[in-house]
N, C-alpha and C. Protein backbone atom coordinates (compact mmCIF):
# COMPACT_ATOMS: atom_id res chain seq x y z
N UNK A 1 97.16 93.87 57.29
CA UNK A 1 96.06 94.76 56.96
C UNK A 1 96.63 95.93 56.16
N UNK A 2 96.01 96.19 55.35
CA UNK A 2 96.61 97.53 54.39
C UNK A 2 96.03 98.75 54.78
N UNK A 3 96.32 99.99 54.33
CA UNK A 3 96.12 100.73 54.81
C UNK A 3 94.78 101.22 54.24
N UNK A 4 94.51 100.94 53.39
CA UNK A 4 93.11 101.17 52.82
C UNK A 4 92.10 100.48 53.97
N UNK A 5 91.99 99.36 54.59
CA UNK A 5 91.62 98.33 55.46
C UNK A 5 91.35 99.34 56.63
N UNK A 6 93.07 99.88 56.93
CA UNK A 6 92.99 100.74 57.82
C UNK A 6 91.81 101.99 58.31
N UNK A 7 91.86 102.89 56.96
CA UNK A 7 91.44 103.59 56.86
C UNK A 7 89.73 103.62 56.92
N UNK A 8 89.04 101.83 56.48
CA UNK A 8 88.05 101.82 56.43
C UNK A 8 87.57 101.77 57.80
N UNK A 9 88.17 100.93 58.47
CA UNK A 9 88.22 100.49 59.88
C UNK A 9 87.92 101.89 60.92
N UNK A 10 88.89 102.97 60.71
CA UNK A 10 88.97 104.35 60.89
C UNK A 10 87.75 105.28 60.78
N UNK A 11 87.42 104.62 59.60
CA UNK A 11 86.04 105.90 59.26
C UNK A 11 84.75 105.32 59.74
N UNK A 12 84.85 104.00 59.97
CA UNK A 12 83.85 103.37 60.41
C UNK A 12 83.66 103.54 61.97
N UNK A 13 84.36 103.20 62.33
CA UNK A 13 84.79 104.06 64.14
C UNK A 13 84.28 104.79 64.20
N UNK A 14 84.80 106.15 63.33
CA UNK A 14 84.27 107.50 63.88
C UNK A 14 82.96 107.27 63.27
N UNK A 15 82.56 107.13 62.44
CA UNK A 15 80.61 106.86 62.31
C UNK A 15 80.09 106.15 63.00
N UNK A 16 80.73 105.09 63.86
CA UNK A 16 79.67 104.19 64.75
C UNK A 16 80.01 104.73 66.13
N UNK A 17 80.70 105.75 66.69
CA UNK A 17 81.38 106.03 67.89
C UNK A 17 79.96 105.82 68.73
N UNK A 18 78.93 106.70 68.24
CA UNK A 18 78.06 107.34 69.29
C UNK A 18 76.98 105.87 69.51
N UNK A 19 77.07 104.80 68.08
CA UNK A 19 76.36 103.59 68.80
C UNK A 19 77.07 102.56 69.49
N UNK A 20 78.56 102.94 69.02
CA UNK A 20 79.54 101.93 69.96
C UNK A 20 79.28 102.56 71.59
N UNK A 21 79.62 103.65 71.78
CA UNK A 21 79.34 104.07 73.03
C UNK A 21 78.00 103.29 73.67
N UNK A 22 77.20 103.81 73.04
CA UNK A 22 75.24 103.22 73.91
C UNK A 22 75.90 101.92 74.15
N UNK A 23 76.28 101.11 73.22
CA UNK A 23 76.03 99.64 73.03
C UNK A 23 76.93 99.58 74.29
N UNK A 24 78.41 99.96 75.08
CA UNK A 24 78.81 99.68 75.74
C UNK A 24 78.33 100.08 77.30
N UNK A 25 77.66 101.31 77.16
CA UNK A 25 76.66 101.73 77.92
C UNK A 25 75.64 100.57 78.42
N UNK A 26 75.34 100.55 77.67
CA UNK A 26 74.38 99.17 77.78
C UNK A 26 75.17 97.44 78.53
N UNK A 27 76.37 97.50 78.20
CA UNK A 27 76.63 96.56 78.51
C UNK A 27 77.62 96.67 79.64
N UNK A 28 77.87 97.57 79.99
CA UNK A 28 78.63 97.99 81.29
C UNK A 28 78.07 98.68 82.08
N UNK A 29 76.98 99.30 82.34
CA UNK A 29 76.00 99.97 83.05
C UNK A 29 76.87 101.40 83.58
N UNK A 30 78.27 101.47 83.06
CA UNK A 30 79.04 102.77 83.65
C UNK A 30 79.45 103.10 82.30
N UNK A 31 78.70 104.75 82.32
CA UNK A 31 79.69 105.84 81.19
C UNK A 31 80.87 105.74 81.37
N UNK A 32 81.33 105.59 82.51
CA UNK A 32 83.18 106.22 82.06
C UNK A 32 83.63 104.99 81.62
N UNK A 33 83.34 103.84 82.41
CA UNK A 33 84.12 102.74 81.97
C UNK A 33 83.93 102.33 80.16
N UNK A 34 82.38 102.70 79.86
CA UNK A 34 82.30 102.71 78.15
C UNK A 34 83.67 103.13 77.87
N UNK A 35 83.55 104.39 78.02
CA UNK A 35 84.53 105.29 77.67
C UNK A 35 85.60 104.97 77.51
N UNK A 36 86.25 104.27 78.46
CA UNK A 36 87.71 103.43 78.93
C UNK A 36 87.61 102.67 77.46
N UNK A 37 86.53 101.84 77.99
CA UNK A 37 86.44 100.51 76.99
C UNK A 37 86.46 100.78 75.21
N UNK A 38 85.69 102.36 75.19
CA UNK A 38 85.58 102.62 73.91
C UNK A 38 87.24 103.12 73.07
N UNK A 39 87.73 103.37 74.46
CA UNK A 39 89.20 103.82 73.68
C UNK A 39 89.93 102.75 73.55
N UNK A 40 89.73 101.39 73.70
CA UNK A 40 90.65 100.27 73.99
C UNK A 40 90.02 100.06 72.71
N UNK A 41 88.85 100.27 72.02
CA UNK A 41 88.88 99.61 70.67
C UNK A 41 89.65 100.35 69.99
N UNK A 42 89.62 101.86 70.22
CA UNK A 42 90.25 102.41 68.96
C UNK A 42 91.97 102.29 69.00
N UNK A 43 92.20 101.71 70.62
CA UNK A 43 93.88 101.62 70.50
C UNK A 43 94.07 100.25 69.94
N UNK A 44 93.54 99.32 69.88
CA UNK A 44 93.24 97.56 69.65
C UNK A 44 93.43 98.04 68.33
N UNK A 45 92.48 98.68 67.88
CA UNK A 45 92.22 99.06 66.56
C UNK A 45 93.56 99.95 65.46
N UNK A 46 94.05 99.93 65.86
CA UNK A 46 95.45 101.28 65.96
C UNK A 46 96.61 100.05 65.40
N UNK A 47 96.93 99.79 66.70
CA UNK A 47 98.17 98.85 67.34
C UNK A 47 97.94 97.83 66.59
N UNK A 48 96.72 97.14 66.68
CA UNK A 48 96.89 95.33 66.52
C UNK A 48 96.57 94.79 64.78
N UNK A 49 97.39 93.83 65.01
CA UNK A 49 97.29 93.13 63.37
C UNK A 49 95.76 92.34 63.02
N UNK A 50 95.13 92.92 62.46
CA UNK A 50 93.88 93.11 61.98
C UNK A 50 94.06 91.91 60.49
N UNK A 51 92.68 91.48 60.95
CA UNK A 51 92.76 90.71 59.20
C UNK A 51 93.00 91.60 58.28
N UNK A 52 93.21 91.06 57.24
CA UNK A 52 93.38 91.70 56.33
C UNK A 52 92.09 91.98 54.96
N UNK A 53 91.20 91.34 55.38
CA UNK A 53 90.22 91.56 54.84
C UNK A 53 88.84 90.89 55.76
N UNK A 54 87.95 92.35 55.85
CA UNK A 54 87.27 92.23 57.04
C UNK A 54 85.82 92.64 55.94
N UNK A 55 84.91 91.49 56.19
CA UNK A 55 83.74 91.92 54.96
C UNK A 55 82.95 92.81 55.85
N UNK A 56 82.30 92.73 57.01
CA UNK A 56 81.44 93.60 57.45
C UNK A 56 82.19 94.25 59.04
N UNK A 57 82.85 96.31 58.63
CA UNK A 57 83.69 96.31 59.31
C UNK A 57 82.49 97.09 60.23
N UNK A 58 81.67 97.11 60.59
CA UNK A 58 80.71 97.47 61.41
C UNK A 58 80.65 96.37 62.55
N UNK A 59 80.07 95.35 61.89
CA UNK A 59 80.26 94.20 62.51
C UNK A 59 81.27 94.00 63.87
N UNK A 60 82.43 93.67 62.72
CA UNK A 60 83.67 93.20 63.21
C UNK A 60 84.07 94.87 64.47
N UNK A 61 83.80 96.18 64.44
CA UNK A 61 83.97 96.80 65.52
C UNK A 61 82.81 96.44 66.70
N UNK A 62 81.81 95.95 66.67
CA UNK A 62 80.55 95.55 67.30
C UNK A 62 81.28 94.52 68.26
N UNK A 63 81.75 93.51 67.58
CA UNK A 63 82.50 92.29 68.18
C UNK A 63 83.82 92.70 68.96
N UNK A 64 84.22 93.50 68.50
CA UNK A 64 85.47 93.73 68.93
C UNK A 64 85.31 94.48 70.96
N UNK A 65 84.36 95.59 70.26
CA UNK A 65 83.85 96.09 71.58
C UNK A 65 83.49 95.40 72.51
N UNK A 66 82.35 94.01 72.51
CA UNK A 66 81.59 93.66 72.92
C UNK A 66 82.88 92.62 73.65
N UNK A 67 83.79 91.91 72.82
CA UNK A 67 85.10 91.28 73.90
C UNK A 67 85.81 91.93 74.44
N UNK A 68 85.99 93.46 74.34
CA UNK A 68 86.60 93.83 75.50
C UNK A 68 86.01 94.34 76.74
N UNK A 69 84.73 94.67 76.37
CA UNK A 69 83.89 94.78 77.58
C UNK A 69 83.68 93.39 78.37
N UNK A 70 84.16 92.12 77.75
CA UNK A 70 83.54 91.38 78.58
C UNK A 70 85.07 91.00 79.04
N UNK A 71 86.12 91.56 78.90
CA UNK A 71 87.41 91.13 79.25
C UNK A 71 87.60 92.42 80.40
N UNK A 72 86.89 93.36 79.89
CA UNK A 72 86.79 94.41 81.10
C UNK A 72 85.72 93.94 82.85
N UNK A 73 84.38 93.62 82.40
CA UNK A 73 83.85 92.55 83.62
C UNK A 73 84.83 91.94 83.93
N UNK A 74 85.01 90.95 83.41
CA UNK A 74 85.96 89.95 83.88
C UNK A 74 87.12 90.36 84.95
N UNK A 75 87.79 91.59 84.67
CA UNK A 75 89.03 91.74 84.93
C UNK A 75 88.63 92.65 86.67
N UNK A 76 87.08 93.00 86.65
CA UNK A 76 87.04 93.60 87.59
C UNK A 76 86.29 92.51 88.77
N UNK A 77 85.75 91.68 88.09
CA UNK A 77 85.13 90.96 89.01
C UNK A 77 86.63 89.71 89.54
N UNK A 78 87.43 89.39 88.89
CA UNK A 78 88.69 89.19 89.80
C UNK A 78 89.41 89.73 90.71
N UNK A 79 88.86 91.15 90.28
CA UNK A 79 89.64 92.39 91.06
C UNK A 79 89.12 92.55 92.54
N UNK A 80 87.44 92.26 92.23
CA UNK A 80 86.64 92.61 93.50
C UNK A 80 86.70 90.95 94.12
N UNK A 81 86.87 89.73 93.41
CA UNK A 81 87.34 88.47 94.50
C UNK A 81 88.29 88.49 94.78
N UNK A 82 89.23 88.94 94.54
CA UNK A 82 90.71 89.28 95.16
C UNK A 82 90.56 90.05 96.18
N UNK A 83 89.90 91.20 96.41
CA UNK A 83 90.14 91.93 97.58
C UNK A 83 88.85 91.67 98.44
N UNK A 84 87.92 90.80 98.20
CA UNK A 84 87.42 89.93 98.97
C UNK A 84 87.42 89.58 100.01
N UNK A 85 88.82 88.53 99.08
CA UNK A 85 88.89 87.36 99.52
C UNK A 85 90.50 87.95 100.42
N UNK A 86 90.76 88.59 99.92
CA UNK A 86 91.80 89.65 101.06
C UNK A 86 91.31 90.34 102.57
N UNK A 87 90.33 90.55 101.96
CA UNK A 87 89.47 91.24 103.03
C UNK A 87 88.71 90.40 104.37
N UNK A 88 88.33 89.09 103.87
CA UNK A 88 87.86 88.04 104.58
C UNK A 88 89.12 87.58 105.30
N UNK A 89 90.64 87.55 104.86
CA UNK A 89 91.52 87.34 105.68
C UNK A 89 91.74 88.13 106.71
N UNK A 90 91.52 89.16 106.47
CA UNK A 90 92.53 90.04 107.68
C UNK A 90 91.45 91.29 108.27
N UNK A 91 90.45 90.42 108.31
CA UNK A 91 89.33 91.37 109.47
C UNK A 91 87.93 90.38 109.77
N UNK A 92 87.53 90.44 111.23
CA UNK A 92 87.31 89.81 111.28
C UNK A 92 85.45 89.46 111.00
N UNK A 93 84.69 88.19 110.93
CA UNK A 93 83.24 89.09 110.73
C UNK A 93 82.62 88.12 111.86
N UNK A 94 81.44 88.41 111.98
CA UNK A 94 80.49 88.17 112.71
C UNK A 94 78.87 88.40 111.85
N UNK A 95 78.67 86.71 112.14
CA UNK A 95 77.69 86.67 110.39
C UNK A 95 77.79 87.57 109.10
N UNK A 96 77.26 88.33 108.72
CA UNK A 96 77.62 88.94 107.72
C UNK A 96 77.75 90.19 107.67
N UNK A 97 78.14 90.79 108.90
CA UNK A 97 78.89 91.89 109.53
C UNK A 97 80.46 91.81 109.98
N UNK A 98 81.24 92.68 109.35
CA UNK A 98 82.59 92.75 109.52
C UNK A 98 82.99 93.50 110.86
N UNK A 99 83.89 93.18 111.91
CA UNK A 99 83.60 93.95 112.91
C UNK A 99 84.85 94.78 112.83
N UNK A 100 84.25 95.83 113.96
CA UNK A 100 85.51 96.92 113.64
C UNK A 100 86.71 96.74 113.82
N UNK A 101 87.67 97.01 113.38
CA UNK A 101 89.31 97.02 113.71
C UNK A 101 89.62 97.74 114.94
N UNK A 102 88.78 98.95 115.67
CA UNK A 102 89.14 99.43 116.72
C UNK A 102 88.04 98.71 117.96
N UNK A 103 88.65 98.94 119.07
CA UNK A 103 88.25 98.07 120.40
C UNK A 103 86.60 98.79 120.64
N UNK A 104 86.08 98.33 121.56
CA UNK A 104 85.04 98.83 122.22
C UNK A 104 85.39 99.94 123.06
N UNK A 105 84.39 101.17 123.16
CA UNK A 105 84.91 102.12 124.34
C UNK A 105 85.88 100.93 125.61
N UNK A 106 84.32 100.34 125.86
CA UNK A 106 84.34 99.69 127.13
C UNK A 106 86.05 98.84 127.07
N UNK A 107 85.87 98.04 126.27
CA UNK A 107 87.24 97.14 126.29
C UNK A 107 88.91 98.51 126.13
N UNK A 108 88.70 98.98 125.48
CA UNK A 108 89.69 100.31 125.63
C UNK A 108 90.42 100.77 126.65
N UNK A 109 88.90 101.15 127.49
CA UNK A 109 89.40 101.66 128.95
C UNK A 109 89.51 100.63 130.37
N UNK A 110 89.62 99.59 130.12
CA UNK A 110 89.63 98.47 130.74
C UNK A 110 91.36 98.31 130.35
N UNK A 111 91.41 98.36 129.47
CA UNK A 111 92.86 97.90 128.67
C UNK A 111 93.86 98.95 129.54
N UNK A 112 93.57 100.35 129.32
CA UNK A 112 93.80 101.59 129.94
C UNK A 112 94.26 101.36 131.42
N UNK A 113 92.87 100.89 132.03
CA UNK A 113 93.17 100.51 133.54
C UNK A 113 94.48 100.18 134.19
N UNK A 114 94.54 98.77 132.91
CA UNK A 114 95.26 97.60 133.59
C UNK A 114 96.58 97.40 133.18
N UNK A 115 97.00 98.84 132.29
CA UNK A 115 98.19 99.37 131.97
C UNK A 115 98.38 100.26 132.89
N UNK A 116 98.19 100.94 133.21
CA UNK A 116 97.55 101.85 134.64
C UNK A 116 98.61 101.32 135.96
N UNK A 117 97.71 100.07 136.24
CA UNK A 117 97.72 99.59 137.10
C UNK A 117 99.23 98.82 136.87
N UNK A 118 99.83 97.74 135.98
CA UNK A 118 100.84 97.31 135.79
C UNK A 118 101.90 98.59 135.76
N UNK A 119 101.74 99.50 135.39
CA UNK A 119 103.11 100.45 135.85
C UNK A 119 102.93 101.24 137.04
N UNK A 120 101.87 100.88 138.30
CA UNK A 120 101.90 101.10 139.02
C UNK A 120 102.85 100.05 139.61
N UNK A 121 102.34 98.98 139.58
CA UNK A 121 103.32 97.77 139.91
C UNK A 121 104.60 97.71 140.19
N UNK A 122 105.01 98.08 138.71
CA UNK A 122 106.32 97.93 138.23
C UNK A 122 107.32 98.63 139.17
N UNK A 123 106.41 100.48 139.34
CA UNK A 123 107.14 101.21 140.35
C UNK A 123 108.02 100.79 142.06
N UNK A 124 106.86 99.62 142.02
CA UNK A 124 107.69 98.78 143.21
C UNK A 124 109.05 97.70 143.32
N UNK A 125 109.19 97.73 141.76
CA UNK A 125 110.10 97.23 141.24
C UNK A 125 112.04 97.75 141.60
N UNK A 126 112.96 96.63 141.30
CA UNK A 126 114.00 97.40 141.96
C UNK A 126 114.06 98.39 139.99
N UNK A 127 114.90 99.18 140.26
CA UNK A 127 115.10 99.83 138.98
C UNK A 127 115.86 99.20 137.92
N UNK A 128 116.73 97.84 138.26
CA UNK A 128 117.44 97.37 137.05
C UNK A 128 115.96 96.68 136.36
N UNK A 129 115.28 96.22 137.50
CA UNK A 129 114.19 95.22 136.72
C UNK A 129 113.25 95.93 136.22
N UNK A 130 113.00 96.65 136.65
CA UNK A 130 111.94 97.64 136.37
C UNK A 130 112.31 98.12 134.63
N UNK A 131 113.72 98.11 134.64
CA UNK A 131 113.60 99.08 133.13
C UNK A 131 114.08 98.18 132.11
N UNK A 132 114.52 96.54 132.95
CA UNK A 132 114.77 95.05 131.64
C UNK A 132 113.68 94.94 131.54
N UNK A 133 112.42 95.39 132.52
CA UNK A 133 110.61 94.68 131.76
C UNK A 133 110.20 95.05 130.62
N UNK A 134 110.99 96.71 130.93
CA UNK A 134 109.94 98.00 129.91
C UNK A 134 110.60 97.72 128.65
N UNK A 135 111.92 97.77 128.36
CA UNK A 135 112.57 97.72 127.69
C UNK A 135 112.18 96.89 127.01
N UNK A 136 112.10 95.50 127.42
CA UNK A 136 111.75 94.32 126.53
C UNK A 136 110.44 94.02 126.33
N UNK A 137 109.17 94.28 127.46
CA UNK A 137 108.09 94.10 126.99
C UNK A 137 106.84 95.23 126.15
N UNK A 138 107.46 96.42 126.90
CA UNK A 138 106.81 98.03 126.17
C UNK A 138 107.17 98.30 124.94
N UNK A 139 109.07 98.20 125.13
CA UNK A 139 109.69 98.60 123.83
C UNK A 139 110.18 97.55 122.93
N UNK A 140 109.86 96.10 122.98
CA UNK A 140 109.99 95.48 122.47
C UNK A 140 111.46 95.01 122.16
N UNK A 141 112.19 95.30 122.97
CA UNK A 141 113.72 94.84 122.55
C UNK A 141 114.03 93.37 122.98
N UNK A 142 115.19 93.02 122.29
CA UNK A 142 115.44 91.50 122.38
C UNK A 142 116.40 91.27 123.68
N UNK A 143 116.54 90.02 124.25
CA UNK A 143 116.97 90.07 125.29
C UNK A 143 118.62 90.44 125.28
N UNK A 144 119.29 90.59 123.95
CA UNK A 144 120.19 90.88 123.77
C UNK A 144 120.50 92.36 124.22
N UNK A 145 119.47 92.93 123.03
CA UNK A 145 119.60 94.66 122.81
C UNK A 145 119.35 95.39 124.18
N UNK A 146 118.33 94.28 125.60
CA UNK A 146 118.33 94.41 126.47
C UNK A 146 120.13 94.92 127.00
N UNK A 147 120.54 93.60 127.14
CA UNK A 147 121.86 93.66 127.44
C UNK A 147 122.62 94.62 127.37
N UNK A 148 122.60 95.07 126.15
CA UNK A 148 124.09 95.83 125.26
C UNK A 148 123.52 96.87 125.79
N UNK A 149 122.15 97.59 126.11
CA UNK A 149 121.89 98.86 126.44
C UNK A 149 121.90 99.20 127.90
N UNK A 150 121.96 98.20 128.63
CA UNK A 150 121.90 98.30 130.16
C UNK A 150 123.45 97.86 130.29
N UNK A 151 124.10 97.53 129.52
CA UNK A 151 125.54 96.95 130.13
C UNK A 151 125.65 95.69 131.39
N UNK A 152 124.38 94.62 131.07
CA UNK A 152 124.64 92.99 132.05
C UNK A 152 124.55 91.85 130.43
N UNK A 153 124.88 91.26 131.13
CA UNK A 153 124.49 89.86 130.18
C UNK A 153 123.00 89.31 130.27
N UNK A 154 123.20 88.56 129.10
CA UNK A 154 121.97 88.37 128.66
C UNK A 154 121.50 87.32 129.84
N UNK A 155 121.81 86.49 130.91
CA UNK A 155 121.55 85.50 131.89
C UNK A 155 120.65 86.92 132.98
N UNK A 156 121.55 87.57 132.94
CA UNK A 156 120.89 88.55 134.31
C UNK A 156 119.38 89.26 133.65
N UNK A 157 119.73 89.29 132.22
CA UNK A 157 117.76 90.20 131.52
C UNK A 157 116.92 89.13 132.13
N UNK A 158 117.41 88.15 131.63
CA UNK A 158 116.28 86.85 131.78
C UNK A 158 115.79 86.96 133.54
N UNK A 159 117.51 87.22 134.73
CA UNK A 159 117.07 86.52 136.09
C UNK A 159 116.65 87.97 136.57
N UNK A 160 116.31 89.18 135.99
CA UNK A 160 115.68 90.54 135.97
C UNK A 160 113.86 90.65 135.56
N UNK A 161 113.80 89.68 134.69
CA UNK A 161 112.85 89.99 133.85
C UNK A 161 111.84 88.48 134.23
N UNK A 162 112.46 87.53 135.16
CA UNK A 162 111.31 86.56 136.06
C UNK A 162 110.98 86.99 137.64
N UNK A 163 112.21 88.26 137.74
CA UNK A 163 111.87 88.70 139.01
C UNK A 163 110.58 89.66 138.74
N UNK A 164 110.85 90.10 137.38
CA UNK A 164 109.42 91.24 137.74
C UNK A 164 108.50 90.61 137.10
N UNK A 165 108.52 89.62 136.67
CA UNK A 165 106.84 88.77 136.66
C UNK A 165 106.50 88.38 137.69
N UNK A 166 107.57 87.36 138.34
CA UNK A 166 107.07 87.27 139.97
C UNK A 166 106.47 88.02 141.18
N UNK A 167 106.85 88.91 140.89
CA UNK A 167 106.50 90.72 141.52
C UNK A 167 105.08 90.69 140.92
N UNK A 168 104.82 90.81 139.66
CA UNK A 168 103.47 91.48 138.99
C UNK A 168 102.55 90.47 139.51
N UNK A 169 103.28 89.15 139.00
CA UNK A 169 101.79 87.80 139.69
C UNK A 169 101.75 88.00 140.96
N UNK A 170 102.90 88.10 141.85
CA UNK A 170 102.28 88.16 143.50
C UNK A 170 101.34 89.34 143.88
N UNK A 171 101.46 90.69 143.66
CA UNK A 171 100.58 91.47 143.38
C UNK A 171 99.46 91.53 142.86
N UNK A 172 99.62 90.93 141.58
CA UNK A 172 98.01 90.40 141.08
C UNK A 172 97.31 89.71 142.13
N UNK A 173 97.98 88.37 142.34
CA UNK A 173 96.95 87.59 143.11
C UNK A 173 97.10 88.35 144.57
N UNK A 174 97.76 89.25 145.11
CA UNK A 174 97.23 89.62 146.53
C UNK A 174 95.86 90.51 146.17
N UNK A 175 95.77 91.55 145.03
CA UNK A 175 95.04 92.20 144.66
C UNK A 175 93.30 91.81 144.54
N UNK A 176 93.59 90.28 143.69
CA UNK A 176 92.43 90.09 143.63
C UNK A 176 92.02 89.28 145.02
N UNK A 177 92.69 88.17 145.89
CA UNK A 177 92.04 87.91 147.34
C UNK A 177 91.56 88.98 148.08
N UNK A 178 92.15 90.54 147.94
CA UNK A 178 91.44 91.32 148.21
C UNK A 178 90.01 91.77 147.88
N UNK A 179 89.82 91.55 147.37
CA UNK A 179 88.81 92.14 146.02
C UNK A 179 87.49 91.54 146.98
């Protein structure tokens, strides 16, 4: 494209700005995004290798606009099935209601309880077992890191850590024959 080409291209822009705008207005239903879109012609327009002879350069900016607005849809409506379809993964719904990520009061303080109640338990516990449970099931450590931090081997976390389940289930079930 020569620079005369250029220049026509240029002056034609700035005389059609205010119907390039409507027209993208119109076809994007958002001012700013026109806006976006209207500067992508004039950088397209700038940057890119242009015929070199363009008979109707009104036209040819009309067209030009009108594919990047539709490369602009495009790019958002992938944008919004992508996070979708992200969104449908990792929460859960109930017909066409998404339900909340946080618990119910009710289920909360139930949860509350019966944490409550399990370190009441535990307290009856001897203290090596008591702190291989916490360690590994509160704080999440491995039966190793168990080890190395209490100073036993990893055989004794394990014959520590079925004594205090055995403890919690016998308690449970005396708890609830009570009940």
């Amino acid at each position: 494209m020569t620079n005369s080409q250029h220049d026509i291209l240029t002056a034609v822009y700035l005389e059609q700005r205010p119907a390039l705008l409507r027209f993208l207005c119109a076809r994007l239903r958002n001012p700013e995004r026109a806006e976006d879109v209207l500067q992508d012609v004039y950088l397209k327009l700038t940057r890119s290798n242009l015929p070199a002879s363009i008979d109707n350069p009104s036209g040819f900016l009309f067209r030009m606009a009108a594919n990047l607005a539709l490369d602009h849809i495009r790019k958002n409506k992938r944008a919004r099935l992508r996070d979708q379809a992200w969104s449908d993964l990792n929460n859960e719904k109930s017909g066409n209601q998404y339900q909340m990520d946080t618990p119910h009061a009710d289920d909360a303080l139930i949860a509350k309880q019966r944490l409550l109640a399990l370190k009441t338990r535990l307290q009856t516990l001897s203290p090596k077992a008591r702190e291989a449970f916490e360690r590994h099931k509160f704080d999440g450590q491995s039966y190793q890191q168990v080890a190395d931090t209490m100073g036993i081997t990893i055989g004794t976390v394990g014959k520590h850590l079925g004594k205090a389940i055995k403890h919690i289930m016998a308690v449970d079930i005396e708890y609830k024959n009570n009940e």
